[in-house]
C-alpha atoms as a PDB file:
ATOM      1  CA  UNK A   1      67.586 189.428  11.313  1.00  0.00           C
ATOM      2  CA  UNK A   2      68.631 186.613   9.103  1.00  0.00           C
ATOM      3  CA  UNK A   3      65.119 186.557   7.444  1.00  0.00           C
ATOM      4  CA  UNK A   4      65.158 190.394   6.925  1.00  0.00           C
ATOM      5  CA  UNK A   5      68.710 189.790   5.095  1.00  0.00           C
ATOM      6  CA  UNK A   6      66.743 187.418   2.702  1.00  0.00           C
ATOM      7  CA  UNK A   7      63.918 190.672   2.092  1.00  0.00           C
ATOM      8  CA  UNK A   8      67.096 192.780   1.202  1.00  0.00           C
ATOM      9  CA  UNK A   9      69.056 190.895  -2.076  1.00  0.00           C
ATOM     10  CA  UNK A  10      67.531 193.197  -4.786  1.00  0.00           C
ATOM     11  CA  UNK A  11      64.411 191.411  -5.551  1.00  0.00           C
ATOM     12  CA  UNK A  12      65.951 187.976  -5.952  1.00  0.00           C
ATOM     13  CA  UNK A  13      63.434 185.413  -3.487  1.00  0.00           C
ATOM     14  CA  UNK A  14      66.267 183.735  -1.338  1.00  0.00           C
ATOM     15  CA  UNK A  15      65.787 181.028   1.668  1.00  0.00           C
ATOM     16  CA  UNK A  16      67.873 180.568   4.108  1.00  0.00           C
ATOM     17  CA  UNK A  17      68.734 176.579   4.841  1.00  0.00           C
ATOM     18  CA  UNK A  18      69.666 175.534   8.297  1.00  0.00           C
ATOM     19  CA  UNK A  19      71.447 172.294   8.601  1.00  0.00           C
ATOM     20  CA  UNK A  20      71.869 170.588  12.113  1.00  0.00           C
ATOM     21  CA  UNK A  21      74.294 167.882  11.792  1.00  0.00           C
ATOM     22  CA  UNK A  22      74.838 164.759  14.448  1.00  0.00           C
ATOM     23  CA  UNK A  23      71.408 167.070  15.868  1.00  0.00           C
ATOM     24  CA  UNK A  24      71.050 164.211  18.743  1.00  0.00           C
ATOM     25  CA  UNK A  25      73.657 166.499  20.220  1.00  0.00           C
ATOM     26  CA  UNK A  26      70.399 168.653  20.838  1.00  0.00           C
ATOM     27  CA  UNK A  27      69.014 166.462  23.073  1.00  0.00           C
ATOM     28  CA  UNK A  28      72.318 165.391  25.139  1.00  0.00           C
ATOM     29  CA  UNK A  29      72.983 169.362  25.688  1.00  0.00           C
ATOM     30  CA  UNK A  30      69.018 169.657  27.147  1.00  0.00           C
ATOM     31  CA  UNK A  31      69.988 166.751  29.469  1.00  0.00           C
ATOM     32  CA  UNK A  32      73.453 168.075  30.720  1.00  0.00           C
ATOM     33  CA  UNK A  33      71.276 171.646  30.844  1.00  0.00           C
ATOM     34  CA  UNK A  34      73.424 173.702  28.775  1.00  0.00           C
ATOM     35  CA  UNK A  35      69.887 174.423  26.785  1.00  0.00           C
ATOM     36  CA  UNK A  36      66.813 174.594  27.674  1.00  0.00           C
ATOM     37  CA  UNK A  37      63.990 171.966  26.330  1.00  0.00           C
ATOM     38  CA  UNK A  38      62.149 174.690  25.130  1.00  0.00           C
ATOM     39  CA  UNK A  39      64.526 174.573  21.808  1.00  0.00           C
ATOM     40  CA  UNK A  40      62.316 172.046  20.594  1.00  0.00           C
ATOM     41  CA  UNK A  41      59.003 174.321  20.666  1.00  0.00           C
ATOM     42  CA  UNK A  42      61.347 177.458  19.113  1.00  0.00           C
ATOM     43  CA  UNK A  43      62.743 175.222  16.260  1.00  0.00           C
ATOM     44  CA  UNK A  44      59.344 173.670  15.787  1.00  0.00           C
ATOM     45  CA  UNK A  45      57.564 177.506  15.631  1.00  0.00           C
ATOM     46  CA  UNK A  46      60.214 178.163  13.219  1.00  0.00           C
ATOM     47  CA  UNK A  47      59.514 175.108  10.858  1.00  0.00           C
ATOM     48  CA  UNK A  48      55.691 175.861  10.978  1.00  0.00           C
ATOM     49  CA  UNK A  49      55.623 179.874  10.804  1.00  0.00           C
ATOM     50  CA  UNK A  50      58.458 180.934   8.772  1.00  0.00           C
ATOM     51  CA  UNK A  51      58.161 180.041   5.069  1.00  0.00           C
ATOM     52  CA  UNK A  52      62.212 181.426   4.296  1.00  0.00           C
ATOM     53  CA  UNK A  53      63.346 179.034   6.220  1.00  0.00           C
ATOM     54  CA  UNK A  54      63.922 175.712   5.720  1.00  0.00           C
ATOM     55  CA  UNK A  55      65.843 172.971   8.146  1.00  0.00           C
ATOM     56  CA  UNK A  56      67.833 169.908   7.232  1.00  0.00           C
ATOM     57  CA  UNK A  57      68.863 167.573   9.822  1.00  0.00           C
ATOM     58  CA  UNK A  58      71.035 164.600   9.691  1.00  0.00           C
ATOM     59  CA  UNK A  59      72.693 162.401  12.445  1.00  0.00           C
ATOM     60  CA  UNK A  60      73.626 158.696  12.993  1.00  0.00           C
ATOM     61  CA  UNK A  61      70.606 157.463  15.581  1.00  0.00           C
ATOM     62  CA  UNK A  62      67.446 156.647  14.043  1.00  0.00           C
ATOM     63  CA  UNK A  63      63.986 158.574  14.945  1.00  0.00           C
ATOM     64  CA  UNK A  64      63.066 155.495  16.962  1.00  0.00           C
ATOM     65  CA  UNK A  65      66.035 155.187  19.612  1.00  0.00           C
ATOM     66  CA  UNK A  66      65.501 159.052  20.526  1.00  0.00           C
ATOM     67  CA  UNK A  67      63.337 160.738  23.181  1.00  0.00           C
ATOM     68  CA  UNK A  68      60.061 160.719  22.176  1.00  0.00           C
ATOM     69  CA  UNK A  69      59.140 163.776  24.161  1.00  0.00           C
ATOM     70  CA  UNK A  70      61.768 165.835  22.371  1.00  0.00           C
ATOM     71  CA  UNK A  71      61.857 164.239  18.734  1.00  0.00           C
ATOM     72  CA  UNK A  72      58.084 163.989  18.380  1.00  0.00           C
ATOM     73  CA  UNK A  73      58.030 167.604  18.470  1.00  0.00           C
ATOM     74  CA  UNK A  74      59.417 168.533  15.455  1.00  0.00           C
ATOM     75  CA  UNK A  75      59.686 165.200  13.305  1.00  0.00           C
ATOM     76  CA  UNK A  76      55.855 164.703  13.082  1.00  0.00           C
ATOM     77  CA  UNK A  77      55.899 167.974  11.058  1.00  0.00           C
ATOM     78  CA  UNK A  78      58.896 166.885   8.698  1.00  0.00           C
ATOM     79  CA  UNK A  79      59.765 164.332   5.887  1.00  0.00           C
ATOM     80  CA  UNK A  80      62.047 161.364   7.323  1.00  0.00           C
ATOM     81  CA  UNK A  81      64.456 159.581   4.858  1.00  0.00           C
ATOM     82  CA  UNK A  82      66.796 156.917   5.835  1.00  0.00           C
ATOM     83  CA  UNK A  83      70.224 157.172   4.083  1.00  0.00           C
ATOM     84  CA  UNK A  84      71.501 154.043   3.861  1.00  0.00           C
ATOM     85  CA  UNK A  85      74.469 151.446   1.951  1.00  0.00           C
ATOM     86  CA  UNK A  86      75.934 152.331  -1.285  1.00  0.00           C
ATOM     87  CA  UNK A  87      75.132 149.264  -4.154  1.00  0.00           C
ATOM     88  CA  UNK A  88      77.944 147.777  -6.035  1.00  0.00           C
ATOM     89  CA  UNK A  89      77.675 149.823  -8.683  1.00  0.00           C
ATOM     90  CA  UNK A  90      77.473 153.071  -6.469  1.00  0.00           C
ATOM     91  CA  UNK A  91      80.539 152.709  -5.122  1.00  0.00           C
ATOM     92  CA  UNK A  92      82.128 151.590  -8.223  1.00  0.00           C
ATOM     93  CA  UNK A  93      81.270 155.244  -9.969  1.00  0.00           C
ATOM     94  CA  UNK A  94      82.450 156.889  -6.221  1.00  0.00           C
ATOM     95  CA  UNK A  95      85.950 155.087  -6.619  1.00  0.00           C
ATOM     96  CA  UNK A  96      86.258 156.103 -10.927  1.00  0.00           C
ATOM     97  CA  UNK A  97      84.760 158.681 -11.774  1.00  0.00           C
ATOM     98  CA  UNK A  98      86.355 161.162  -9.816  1.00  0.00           C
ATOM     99  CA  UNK A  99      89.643 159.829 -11.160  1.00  0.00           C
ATOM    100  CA  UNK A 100      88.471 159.210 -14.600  1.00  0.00           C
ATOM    101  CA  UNK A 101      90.683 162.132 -16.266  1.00  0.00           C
ATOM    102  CA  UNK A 102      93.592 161.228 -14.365  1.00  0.00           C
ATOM    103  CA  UNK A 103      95.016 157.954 -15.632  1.00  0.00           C
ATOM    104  CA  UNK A 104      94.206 156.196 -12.614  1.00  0.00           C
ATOM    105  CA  UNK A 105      92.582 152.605 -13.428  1.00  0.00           C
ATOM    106  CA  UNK A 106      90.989 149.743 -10.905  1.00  0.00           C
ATOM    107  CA  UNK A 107      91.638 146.137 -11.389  1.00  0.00           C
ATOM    108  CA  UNK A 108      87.794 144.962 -10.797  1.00  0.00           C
ATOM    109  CA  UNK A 109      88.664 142.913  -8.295  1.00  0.00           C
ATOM    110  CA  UNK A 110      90.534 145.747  -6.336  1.00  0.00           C
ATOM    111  CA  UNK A 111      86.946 147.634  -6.280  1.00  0.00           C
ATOM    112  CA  UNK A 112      85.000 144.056  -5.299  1.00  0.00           C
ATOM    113  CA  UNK A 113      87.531 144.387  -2.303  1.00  0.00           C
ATOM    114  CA  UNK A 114      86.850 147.980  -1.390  1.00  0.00           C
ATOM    115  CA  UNK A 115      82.930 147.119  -1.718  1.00  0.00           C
ATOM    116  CA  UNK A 116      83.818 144.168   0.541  1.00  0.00           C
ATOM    117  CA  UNK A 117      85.461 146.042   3.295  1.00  0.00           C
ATOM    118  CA  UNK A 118      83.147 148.939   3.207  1.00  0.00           C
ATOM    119  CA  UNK A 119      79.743 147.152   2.307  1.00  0.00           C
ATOM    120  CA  UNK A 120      78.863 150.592   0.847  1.00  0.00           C
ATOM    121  CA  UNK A 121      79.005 152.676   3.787  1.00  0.00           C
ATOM    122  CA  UNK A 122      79.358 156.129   2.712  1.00  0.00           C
ATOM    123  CA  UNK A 123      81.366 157.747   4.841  1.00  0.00           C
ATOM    124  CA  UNK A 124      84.290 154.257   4.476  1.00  0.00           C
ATOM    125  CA  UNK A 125      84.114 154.813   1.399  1.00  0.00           C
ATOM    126  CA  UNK A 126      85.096 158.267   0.813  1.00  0.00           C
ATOM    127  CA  UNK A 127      88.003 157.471   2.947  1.00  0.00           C
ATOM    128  CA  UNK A 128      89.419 154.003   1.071  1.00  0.00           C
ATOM    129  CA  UNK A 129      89.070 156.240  -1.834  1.00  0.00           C
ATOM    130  CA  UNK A 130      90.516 159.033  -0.571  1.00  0.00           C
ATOM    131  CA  UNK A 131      93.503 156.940   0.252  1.00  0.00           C
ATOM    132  CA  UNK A 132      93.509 155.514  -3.037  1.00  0.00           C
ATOM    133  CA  UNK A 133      94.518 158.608  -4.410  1.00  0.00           C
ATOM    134  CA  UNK A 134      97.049 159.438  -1.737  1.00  0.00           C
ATOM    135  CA  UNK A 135      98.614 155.690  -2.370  1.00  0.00           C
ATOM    136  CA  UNK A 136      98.637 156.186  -6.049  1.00  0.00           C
ATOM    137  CA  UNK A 137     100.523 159.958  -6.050  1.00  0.00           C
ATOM    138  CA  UNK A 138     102.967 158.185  -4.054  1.00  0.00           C
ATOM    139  CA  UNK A 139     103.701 155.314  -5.825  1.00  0.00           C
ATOM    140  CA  UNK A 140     102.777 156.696  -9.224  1.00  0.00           C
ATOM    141  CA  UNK A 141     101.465 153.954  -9.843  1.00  0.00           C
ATOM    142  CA  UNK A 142      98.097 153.992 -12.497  1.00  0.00           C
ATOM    143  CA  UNK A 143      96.616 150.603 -12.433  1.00  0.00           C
ATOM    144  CA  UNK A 144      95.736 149.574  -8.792  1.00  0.00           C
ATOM    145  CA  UNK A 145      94.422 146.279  -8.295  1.00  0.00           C
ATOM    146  CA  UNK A 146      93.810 144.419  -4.841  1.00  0.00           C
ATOM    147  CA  UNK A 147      97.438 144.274  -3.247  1.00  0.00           C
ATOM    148  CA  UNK A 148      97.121 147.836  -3.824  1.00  0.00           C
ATOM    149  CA  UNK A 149      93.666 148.051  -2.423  1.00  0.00           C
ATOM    150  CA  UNK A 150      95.138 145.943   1.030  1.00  0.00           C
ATOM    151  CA  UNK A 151      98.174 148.126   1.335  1.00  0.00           C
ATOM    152  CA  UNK A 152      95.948 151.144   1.584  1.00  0.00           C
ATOM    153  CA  UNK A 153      93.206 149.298   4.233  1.00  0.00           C
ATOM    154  CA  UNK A 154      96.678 148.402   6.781  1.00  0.00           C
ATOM    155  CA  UNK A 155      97.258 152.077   6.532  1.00  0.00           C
ATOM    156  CA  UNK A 156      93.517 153.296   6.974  1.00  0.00           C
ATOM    157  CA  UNK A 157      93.409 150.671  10.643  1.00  0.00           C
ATOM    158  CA  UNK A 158      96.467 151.606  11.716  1.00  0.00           C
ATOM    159  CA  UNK A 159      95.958 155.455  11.854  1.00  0.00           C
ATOM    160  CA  UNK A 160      92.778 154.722  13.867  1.00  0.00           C
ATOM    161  CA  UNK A 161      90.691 156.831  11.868  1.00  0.00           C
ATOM    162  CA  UNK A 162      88.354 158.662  14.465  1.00  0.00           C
ATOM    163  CA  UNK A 163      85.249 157.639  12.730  1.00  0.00           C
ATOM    164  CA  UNK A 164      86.150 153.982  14.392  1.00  0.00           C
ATOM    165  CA  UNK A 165      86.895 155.433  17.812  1.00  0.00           C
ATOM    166  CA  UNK A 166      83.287 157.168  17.856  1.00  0.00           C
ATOM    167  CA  UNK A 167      81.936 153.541  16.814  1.00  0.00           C
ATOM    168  CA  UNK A 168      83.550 152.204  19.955  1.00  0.00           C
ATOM    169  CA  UNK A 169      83.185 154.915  22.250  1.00  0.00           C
ATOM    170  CA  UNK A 170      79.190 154.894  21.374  1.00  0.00           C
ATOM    171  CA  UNK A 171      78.910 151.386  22.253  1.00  0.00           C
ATOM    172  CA  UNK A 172      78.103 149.712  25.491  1.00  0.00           C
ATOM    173  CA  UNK A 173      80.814 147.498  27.771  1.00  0.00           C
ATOM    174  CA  UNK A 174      79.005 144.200  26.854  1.00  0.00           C
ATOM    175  CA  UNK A 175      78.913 145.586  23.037  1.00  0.00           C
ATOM    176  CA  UNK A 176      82.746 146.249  22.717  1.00  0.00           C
ATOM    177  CA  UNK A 177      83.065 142.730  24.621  1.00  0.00           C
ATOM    178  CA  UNK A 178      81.420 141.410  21.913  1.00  0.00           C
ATOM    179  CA  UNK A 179      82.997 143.156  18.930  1.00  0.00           C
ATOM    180  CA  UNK A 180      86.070 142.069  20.646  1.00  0.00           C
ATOM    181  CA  UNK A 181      85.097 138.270  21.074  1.00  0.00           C
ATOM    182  CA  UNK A 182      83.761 138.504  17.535  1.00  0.00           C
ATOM    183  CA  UNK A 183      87.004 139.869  16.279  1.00  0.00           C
ATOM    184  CA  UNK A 184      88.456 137.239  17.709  1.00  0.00           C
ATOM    185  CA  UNK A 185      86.220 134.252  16.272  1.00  0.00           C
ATOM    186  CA  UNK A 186      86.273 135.756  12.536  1.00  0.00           C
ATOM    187  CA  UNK A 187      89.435 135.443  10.705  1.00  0.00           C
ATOM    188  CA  UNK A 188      87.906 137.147   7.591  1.00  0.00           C
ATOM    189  CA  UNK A 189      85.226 138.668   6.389  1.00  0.00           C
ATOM    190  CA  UNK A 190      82.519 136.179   5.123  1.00  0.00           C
ATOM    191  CA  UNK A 191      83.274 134.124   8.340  1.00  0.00           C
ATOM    192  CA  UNK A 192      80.466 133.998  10.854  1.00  0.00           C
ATOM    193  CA  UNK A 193      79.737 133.205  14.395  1.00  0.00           C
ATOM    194  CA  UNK A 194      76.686 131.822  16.539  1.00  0.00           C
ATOM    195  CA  UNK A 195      75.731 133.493  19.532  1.00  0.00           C
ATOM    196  CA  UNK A 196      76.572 130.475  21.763  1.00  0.00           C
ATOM    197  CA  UNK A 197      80.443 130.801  20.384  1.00  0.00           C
ATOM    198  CA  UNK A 198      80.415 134.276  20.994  1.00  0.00           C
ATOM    199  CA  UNK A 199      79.525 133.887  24.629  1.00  0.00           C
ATOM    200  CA  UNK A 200      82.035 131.107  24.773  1.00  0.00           C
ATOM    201  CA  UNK A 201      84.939 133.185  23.732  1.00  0.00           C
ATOM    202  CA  UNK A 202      83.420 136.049  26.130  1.00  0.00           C
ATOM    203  CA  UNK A 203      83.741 133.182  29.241  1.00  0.00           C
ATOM    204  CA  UNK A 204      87.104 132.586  27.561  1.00  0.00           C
ATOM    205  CA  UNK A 205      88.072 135.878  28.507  1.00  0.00           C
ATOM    206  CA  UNK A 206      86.707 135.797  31.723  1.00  0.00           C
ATOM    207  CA  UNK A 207      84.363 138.872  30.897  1.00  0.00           C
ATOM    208  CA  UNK A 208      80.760 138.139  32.250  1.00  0.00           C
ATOM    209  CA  UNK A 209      78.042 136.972  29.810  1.00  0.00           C
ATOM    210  CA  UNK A 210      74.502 136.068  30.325  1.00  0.00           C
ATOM    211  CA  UNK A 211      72.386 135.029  27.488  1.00  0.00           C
ATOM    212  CA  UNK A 212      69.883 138.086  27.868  1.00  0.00           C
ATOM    213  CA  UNK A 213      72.440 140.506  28.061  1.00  0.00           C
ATOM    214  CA  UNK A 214      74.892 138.770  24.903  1.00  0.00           C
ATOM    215  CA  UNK A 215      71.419 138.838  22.724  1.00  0.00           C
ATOM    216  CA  UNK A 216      70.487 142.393  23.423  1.00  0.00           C
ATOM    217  CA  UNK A 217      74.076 143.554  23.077  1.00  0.00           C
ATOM    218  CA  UNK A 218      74.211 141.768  18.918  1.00  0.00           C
ATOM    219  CA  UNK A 219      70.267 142.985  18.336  1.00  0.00           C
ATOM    220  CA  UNK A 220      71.700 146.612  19.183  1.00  0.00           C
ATOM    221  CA  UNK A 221      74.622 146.335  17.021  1.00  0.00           C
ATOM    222  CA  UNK A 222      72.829 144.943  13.694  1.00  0.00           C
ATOM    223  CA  UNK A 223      70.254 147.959  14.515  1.00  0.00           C
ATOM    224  CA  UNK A 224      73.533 150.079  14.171  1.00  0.00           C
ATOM    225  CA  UNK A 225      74.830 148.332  11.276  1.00  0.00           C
ATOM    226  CA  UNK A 226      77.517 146.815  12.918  1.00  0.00           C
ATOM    227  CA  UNK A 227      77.068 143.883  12.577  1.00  0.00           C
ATOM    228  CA  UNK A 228      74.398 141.536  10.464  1.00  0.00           C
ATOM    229  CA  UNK A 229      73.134 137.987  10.325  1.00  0.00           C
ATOM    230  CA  UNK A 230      73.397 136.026   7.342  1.00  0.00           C
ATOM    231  CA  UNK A 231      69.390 136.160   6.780  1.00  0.00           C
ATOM    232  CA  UNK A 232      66.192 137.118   8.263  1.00  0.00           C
ATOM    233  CA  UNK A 233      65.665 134.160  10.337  1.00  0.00           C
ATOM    234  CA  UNK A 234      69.695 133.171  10.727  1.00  0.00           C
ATOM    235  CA  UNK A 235      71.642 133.399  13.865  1.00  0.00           C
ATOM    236  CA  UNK A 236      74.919 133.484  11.945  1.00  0.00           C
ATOM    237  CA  UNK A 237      76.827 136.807  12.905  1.00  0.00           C
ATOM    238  CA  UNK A 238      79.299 138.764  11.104  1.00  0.00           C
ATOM    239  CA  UNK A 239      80.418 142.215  10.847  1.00  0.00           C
ATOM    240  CA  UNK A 240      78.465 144.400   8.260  1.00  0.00           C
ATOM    241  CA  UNK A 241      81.503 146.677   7.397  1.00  0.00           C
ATOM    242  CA  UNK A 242      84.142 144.620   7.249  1.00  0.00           C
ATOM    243  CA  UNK A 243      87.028 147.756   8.144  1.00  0.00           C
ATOM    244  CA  UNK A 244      85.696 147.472  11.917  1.00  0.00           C
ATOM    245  CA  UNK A 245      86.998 143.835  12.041  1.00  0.00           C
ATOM    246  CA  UNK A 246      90.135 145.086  11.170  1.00  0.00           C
ATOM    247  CA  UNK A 247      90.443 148.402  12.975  1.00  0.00           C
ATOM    248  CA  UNK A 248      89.482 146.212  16.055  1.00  0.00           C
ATOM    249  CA  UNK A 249      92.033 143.418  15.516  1.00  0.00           C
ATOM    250  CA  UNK A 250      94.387 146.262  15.249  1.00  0.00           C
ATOM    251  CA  UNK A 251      93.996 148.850  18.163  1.00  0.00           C
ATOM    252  CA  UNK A 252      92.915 146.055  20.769  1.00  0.00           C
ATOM    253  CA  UNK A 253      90.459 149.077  21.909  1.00  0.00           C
ATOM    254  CA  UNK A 254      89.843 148.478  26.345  1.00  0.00           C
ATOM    255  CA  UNK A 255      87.210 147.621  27.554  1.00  0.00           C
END
C-alpha cells in the first residue's frame, strides 16, 4: 500500500525510507518469539525486489557480535559503515556553531574539557552541549570557560542520564565489577590501571576474579568503547569516555 502511495504524488518519483533504529531489537523479539525468524527473509525480499524502497539501519552492536544466521541475511546485500568518535575539531564546531548568533563564547580550554569527558562520542556530546545552553540561559552568563564546563558535567552524573543506565544494564556482572573496581583505582581521567590492580581491588571487594574471566570482561568493554588501553600493545586501562567514570563514582550502580 505504502509503495502504491509513492505511484500516486502527481508524477513526482518518491521513495519511501525505512529506518530501523537499535534493529538488534529484531533479533531479541525472534528469540522471546514475539516474531517470527522469517522477518529476516521478508525484509531481505524487500531490499532485493522493491526498488522504492530503501532501508537504513542503525544500532549500538557491531555486525560481528550478532547472530550470524539472522544478520547474514540481509547485511551481505547492504553497505556497512561504522560511525564512530567525533575529532577535536568536530566537536568544537558541535559546541559553537549552533550558538554562534547568540553571544555565547567558549574559553578553549572549557571545550578541551568537554572533548576530554566525552572523547567525541556523539550522543555525550549533544548532551554536555545541550546543557551548556540550559546552564548559560540560567546564569546569563556569555563566556563559559571550564568551571562552567564542570558545573554542568556534576549536573549531567547526577541526573543519571538513561543513556548511562543502558551502558550498565548491557553489561555483564564481572563487567560492572570491573567498571566499578576501575572507578575506584582512577581518580581522573588520564589515570590508568593494569589488569593485575584491577583484580586486586576486585579481591578487595571480595567479588570473585579469575584471570580468564577479568581479561575477557576489559577485551569486551574496549570492543564497546568503554574502556581503552593506552596503545596497541599496552595493558594500561582507562575509561574511553571519561563521563562513565563519573556517572559511576556517582550512582554506586549494584551489582
Amino acid at each position: 500500500a505504502a509503495v502504491t502511495a509513492l505511484d500516486q504524488t502527481r508524477g513526482k518519483h518518491f521513495n519511501l525510507l525505512l529506518m530501523f533504529d537499535e534493529f538488534e531489537e529484531l533479533q531479541k523479539r525472534v528469540e522471546d518469539g514475539r516474531l517470527e525468524p522469517d522477518i529476516f527473509g521478508f525484509l531481505r525480499n524487500l531490499m532485493q525486489h522493491e526498488p522504492r524502497v530503501d532501508f537504513l539501519f542503525s544500532g549500538t552492536h557491531k555486525l560481528e557480535e550478532l547472530g550470524a544466521e539472522y544478520w547474514s541475511i540481509l547485511f551481505n546485500i547492504a553497505a556497512y559503515k561504522r560511525i564512530t568518535f567525533l575529532d577535536p575539531a568536530e566537536v568544537h564546531r558541535l559546541a559553537t556553531e549552533p550558538v554562534a548568533l547568540s553571544g555565547m563564547e567558549y574559553d578553549p580550554l572549557a571545550l578541551d574539557r568537554i572533548f576530554q569527558v566525552t572523547a567525541g562520542h556523539p550522543y555525550f556530546t549533544q548532551v554536555v552541549c545541550h546543557e551548556m545552553v540550559a546552564y548559560h540561559n540560567e546564569v546569563e552568563r556569555n563566556y563559559l570557560t571550564m568551571t562552567c564546563v564542570d558545573q554542568v558535567l556534576e549536573r549531567i552524573v547526577e541526573r543519571g542520564e538513561a543513556h548511562f543506565k543502558y551502558i550498565w544494564s548491557g553489561a555483564t556482572p564481572d563487567e560492572q565489577r570491573v567498571m566499578l573496581a576501575l572507578t575506584d583505582l582512577l581518580p581522573d581521567p588520564d589515570s590508568t590501571v593494569t589488569p593485575m590492580q584491577v583484580g586486586q581491588e576486585m579481591q578487595r571487594k571480595g567479588w570473585p576474579v579469575d584471570e580468564e574471566s577479568l581479561n575477557r570482561a576489559l577485551i569486551h568493554l574496549q570492543a564497546r568503547d568503554i574502556l581503552t588501553r593506552s596503545g596497541p600493545q599496552s595493558r594500561l586501562y582507562r575509561f574511553k569516555i571519561d563521563l562513565i567514570r563519573r556517572w559511576i563514582g556517582v550512582t554506586r550502580p549494584a551489582v
